[in-house]
Protein backbone atom coordinates (compact mmCIF):
# COMPACT_ATOMS: atom_id res chain seq x y z
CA UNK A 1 -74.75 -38.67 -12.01
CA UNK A 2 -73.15 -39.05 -8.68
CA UNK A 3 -75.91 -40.54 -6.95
CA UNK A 4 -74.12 -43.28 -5.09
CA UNK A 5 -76.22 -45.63 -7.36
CA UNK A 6 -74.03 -44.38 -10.16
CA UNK A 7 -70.84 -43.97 -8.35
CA UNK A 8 -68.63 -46.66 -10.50
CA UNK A 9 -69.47 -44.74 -13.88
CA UNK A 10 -68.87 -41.41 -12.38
CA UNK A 11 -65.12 -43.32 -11.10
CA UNK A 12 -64.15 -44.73 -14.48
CA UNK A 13 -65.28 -40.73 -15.89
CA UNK A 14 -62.80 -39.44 -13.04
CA UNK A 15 -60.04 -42.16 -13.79
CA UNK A 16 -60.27 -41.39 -17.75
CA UNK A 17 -59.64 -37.45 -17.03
CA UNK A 18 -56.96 -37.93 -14.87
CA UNK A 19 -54.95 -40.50 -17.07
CA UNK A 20 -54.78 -37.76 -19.03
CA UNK A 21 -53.14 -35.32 -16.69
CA UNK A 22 -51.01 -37.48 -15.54
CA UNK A 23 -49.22 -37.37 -18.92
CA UNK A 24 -49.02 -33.83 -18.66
CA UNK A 25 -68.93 -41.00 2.77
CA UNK A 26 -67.32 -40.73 5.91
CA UNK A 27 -63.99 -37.69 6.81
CA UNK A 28 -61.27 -39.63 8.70
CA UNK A 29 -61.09 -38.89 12.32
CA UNK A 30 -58.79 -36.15 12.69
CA UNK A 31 -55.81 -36.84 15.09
CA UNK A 32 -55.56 -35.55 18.27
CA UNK A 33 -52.38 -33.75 17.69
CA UNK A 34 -53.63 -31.73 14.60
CA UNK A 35 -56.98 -30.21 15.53
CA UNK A 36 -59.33 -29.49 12.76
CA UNK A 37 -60.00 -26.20 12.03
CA UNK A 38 -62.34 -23.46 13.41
CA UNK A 39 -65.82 -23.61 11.77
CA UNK A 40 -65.57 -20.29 10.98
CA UNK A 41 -61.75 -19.02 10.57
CA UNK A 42 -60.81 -16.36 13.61
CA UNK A 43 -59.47 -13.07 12.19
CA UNK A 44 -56.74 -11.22 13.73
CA UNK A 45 -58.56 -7.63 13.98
CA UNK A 46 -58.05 -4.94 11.45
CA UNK A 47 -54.26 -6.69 10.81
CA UNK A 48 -54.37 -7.24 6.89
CA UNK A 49 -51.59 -8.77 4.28
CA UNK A 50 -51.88 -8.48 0.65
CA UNK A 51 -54.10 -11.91 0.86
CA UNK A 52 -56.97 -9.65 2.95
CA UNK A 53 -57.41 -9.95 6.99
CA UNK A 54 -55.32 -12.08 8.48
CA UNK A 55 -56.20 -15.41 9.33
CA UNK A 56 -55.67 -16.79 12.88
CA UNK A 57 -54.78 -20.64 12.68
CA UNK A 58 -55.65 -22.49 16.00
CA UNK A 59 -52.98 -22.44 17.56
CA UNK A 60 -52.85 -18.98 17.60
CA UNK A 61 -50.56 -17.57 14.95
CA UNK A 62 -51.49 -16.53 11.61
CA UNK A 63 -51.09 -17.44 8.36
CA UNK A 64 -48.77 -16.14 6.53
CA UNK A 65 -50.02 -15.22 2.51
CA UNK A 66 -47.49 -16.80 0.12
CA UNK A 67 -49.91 -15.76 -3.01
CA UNK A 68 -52.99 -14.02 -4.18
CA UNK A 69 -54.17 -12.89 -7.94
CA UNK A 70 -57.38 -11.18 -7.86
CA UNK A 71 -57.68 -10.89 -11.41
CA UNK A 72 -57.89 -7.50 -12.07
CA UNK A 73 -55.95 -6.62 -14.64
CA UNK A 74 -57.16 -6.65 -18.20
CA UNK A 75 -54.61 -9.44 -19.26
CA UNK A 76 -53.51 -13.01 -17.54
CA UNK A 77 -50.42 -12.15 -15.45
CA UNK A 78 -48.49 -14.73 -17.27
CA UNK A 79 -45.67 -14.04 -13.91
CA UNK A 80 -48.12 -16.42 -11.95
CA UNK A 81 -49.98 -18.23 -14.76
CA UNK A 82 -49.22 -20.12 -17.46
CA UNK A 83 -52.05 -21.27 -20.50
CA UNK A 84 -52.82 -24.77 -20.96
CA UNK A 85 -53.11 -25.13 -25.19
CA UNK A 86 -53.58 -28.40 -26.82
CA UNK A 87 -51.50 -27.99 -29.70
CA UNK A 88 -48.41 -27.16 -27.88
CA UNK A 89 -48.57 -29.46 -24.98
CA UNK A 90 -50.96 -32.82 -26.61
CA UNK A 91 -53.18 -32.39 -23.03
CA UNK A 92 -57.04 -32.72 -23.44
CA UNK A 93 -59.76 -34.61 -21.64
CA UNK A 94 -61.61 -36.46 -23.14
CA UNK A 95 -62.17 -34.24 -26.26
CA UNK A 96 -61.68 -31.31 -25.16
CA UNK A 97 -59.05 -28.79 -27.00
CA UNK A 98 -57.83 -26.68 -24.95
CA UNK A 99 -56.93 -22.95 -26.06
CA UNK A 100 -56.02 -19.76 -24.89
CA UNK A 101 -58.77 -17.96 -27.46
CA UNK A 102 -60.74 -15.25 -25.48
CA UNK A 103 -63.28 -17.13 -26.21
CA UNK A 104 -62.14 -19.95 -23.71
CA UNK A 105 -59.77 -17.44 -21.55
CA UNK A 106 -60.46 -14.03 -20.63
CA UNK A 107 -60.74 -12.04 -17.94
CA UNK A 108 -63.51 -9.67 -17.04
CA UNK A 109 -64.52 -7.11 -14.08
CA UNK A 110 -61.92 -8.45 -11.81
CA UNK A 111 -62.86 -12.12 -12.25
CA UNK A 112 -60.94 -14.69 -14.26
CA UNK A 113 -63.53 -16.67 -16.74
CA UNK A 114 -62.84 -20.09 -18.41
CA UNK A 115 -65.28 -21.12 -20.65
CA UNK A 116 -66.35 -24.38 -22.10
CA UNK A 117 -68.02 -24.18 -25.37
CA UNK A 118 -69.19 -26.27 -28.27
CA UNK A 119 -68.96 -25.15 -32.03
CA UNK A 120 -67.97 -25.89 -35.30
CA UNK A 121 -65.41 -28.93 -35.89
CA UNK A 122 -61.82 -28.07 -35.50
CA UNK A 123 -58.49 -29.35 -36.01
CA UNK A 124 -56.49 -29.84 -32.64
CA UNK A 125 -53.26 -30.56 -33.98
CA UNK A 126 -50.56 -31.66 -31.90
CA UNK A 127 -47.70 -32.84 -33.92
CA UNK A 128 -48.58 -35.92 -36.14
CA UNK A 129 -51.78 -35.77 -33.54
CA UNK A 130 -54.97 -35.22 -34.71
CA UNK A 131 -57.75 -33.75 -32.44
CA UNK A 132 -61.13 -33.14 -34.35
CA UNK A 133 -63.96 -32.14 -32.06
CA UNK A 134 -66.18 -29.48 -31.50
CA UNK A 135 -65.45 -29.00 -27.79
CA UNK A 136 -62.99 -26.16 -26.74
CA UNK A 137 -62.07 -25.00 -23.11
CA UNK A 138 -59.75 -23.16 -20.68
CA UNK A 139 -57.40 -24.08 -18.23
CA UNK A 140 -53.96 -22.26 -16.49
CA UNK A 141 -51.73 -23.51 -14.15
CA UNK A 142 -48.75 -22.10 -12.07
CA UNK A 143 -46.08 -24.60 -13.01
CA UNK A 144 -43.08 -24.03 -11.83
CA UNK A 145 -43.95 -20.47 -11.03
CA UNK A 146 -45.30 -21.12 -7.33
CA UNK A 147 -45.09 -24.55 -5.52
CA UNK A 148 -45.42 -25.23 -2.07
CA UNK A 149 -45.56 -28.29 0.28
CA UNK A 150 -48.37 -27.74 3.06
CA UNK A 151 -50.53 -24.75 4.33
CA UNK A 152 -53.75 -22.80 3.18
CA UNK A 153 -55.49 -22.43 -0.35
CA UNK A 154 -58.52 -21.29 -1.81
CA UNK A 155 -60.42 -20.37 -4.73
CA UNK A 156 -63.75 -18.00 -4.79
CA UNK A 157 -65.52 -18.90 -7.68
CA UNK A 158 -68.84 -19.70 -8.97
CA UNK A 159 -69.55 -22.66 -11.60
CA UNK A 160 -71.96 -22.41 -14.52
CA UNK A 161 -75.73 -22.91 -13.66
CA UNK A 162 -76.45 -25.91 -16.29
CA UNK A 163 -78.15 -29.01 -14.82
CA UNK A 164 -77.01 -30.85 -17.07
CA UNK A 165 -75.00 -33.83 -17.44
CA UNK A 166 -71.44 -32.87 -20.01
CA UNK A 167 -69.32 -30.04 -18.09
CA UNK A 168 -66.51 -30.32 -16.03
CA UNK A 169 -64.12 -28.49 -14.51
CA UNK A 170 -62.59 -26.72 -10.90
CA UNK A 171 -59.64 -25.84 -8.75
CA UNK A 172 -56.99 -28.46 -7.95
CA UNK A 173 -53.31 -29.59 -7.13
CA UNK A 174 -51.10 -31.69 -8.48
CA UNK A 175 -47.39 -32.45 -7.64
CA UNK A 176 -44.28 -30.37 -9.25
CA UNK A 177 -42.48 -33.48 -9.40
CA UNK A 178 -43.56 -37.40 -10.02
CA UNK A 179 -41.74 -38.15 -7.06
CA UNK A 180 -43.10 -41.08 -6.01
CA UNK A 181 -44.06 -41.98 -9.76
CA UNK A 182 -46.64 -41.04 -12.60
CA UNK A 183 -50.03 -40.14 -11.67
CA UNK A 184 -51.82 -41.15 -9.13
CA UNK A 185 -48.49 -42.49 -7.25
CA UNK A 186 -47.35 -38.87 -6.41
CA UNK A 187 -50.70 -37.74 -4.97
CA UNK A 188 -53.37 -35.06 -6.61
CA UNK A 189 -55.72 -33.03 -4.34
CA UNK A 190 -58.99 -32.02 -5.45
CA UNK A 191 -60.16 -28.84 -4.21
CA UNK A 192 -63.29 -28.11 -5.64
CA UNK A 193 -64.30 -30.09 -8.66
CA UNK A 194 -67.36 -29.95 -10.48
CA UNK A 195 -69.20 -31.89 -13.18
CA UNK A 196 -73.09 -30.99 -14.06
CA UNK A 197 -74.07 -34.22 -13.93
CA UNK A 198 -74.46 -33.93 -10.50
CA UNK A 199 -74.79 -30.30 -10.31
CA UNK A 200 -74.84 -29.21 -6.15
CA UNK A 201 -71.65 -31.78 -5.17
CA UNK A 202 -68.61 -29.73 -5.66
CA UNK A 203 -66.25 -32.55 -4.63
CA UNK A 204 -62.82 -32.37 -2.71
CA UNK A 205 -60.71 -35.75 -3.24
CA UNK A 206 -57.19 -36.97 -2.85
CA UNK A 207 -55.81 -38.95 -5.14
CA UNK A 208 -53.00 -41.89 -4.93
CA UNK A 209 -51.88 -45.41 -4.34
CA UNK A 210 -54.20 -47.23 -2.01
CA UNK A 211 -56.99 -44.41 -2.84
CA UNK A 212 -60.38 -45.61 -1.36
CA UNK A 213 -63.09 -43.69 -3.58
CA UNK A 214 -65.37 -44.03 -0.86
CA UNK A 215 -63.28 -42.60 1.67
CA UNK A 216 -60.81 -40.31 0.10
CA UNK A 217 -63.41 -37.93 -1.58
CA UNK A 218 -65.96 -36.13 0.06
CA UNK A 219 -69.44 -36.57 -1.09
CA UNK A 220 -71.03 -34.53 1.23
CA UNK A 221 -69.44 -31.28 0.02
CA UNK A 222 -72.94 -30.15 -1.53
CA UNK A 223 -73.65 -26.64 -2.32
CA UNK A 224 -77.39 -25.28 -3.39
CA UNK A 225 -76.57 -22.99 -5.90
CA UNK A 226 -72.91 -23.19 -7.41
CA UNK A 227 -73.71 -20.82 -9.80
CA UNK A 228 -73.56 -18.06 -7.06
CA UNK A 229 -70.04 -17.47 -5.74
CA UNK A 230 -68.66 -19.64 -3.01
CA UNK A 231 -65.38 -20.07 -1.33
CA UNK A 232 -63.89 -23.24 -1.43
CA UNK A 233 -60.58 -23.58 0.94
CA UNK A 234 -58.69 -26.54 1.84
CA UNK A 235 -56.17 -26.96 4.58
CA UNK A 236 -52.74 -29.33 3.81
CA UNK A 237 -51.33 -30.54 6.85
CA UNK A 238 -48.42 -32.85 7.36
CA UNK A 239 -51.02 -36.02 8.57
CA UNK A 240 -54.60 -34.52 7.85
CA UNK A 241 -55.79 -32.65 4.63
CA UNK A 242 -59.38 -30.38 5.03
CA UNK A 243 -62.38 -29.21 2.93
CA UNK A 244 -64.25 -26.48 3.67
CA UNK A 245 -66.94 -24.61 1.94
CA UNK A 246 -67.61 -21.00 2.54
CA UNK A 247 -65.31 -21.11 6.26
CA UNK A 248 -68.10 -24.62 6.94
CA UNK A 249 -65.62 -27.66 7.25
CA UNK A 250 -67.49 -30.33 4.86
CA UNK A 251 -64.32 -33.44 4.51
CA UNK A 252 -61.48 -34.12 6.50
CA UNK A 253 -59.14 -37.40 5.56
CA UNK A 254 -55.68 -38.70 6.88
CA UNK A 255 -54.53 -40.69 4.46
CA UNK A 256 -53.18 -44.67 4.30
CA UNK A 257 -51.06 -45.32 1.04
CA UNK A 258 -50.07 -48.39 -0.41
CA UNK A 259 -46.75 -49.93 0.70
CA UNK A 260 -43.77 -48.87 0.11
CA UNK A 261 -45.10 -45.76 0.90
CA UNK A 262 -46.02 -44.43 4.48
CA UNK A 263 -47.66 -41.16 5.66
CA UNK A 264 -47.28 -38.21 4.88
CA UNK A 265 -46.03 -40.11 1.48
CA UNK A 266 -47.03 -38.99 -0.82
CA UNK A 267 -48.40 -35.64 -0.09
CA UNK A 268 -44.83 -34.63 1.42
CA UNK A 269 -43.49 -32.68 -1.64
CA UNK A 270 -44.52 -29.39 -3.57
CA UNK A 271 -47.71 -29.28 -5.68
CA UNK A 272 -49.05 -26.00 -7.91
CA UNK A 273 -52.63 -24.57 -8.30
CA UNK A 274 -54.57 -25.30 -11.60
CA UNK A 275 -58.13 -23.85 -12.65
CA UNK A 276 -59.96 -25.57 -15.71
CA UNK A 277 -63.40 -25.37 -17.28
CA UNK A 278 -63.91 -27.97 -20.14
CA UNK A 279 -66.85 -30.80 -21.30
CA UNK A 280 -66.98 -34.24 -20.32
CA UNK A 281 -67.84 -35.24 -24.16
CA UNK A 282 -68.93 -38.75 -23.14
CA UNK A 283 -71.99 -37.81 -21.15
CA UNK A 284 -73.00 -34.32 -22.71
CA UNK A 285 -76.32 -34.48 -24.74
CA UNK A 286 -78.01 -32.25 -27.21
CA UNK A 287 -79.45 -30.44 -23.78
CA UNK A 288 -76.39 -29.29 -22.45
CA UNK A 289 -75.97 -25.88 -21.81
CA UNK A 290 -72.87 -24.12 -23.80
CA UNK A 291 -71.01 -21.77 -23.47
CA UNK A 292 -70.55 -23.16 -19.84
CA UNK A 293 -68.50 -20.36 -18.00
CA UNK A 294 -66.65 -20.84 -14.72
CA UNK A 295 -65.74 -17.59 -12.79
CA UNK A 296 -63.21 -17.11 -10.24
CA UNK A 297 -62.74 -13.77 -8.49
CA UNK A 298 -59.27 -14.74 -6.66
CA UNK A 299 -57.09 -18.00 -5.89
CA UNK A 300 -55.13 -17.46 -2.51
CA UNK A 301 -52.74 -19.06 -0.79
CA UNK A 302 -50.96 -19.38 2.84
CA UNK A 303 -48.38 -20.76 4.72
């Protein structure tokens, strides 16, 4: 659906999402001061951290691995991660519960896989709350567990292959603290997010006061086949924020927030990683494909 000719109902999908976790197209020209990064990142020879090779930034030093989970254990290492679950917290979008069930949250041959499915009717409860749907799905977060404010972070993941129009779901970051105010005052950053409706844009964005949707997202970020695994990175920088796609920079945007802010405001203070897979219940159809599984072999991260 996000054809530029349907670009105001894919915004009001986007702003009705991220409502709800707040209660929980042309890059900017980069300035001269902070160059943008190589196309393809230098490596500093046979050098290696526990995040892989090391990674030469330009102006020479490396960066310096601040977290990694590769998913290989047979459990979530609930150290880094913690489970998003509906009837504990009261999060959804739209109508999706969201569960820790292995059916929604598993891992499996090294890879992480969250799953959005469709089934019977159920009972989301949430105190006096009352969730009945038939849409479940998967999501973790960090928390508190690992913030930081700037650097390097990526995901290697692959999305499910339906062309159709009713899944959501990706990698993203989203402040520790409102600090400037409830969402989107405090700033969000969209690594890598997904919906089938428009099935090859796997869309970086920032999010806050003064956000341009024209601008401030990156609708060239296109990928042929996202059900095959791709790396999606993006760099945090005090006055610049950039997208890549498999080491291929694809959005770069220095940001201009509403007064009273001023820039860096408000992507100045720490944000945490979250992964989620669930169903955008307003535009899926009888031809939607479930169980819609999105599979991440590692989430990294640098200073």
């Amino acid at each position: 659906m996000l054809g530029r000719s349907a670009a105001a109902a894919r915004r009001l999908m986007v702003v009705a999402v991220l409502v709800g976790i707040a209660a929980l197209v042309a890059p900017a020209t980069a300035p001269a001061s902070e160059p943008p990064s190589p196309r393809i990142a230098h490596r500093a020879g046979d050098e290696r951290d526990r995040c892989g090779p090391l990674i030469v930034k330009p102006s020479g030093r490396t960066w310096e691995c601040t977290f990694v989970d590769n998913f290989s254990g047979t459990t979530l290492d609930s150290e880094r991660w913690m489970t998003q679950r509906t009837t504990q917290t009261g999060f959804r979008t739209e109508r999706t519960c969201y569960t820790d069930s292995p059916d929604n949250l598993a891992l499996s041959d090294g890879t992480l896989v969250l799953t959005a499915r469709k089934g019977r009717m159920v009972n989301c409860h949430f105190g006096a709350a009352l969730l009945r749907t038939r849409y479940t799905g998967g999501m973790i977060g960090v928390r508190d567990r690992y913030t930081q404010t700037y650097g390097r972070f990526e995901v290697r993941g692959k999305f499910p292959a339906t062309q159709d129009a009713g899944v959501h779901g990706g990698f993203w970051m989203y402040p520790r603290d409102d600090t400037y105010g409830r969402w989107p005052s405090s700033g969000e950053i969209d690594v890598a997010e997904w919906w089938s409706s428009d099935p090859t844009l796997v869309i970086p964005s920032l999010h806050f006061d003064g956000r341009d949707p024209d601008v401030d997202s990156g609708w060239d970020c296109r990928v042929e086949d996202v059900s095959a695994f791709h790396t999606y990175t993006v760099v945090w920088r005090r006055k610049l924020i950039e997208f890549s796609i498999d080491g291929v920079p694809c959005f770069s945007r220095s940001w201009d927030p509403d007064s009273p802010l001023r820039q860096p405001q408000p992507f100045d203070h720490p944000f945490r990683m979250i992964l989620n897979m669930g169903v955008s219940a307003s535009t899926a159809t009888r031809h939607t494909d479930f169980p819609a599984p999105y599979v991440v072999d590692y989430v990294k991260a640098w200073k």
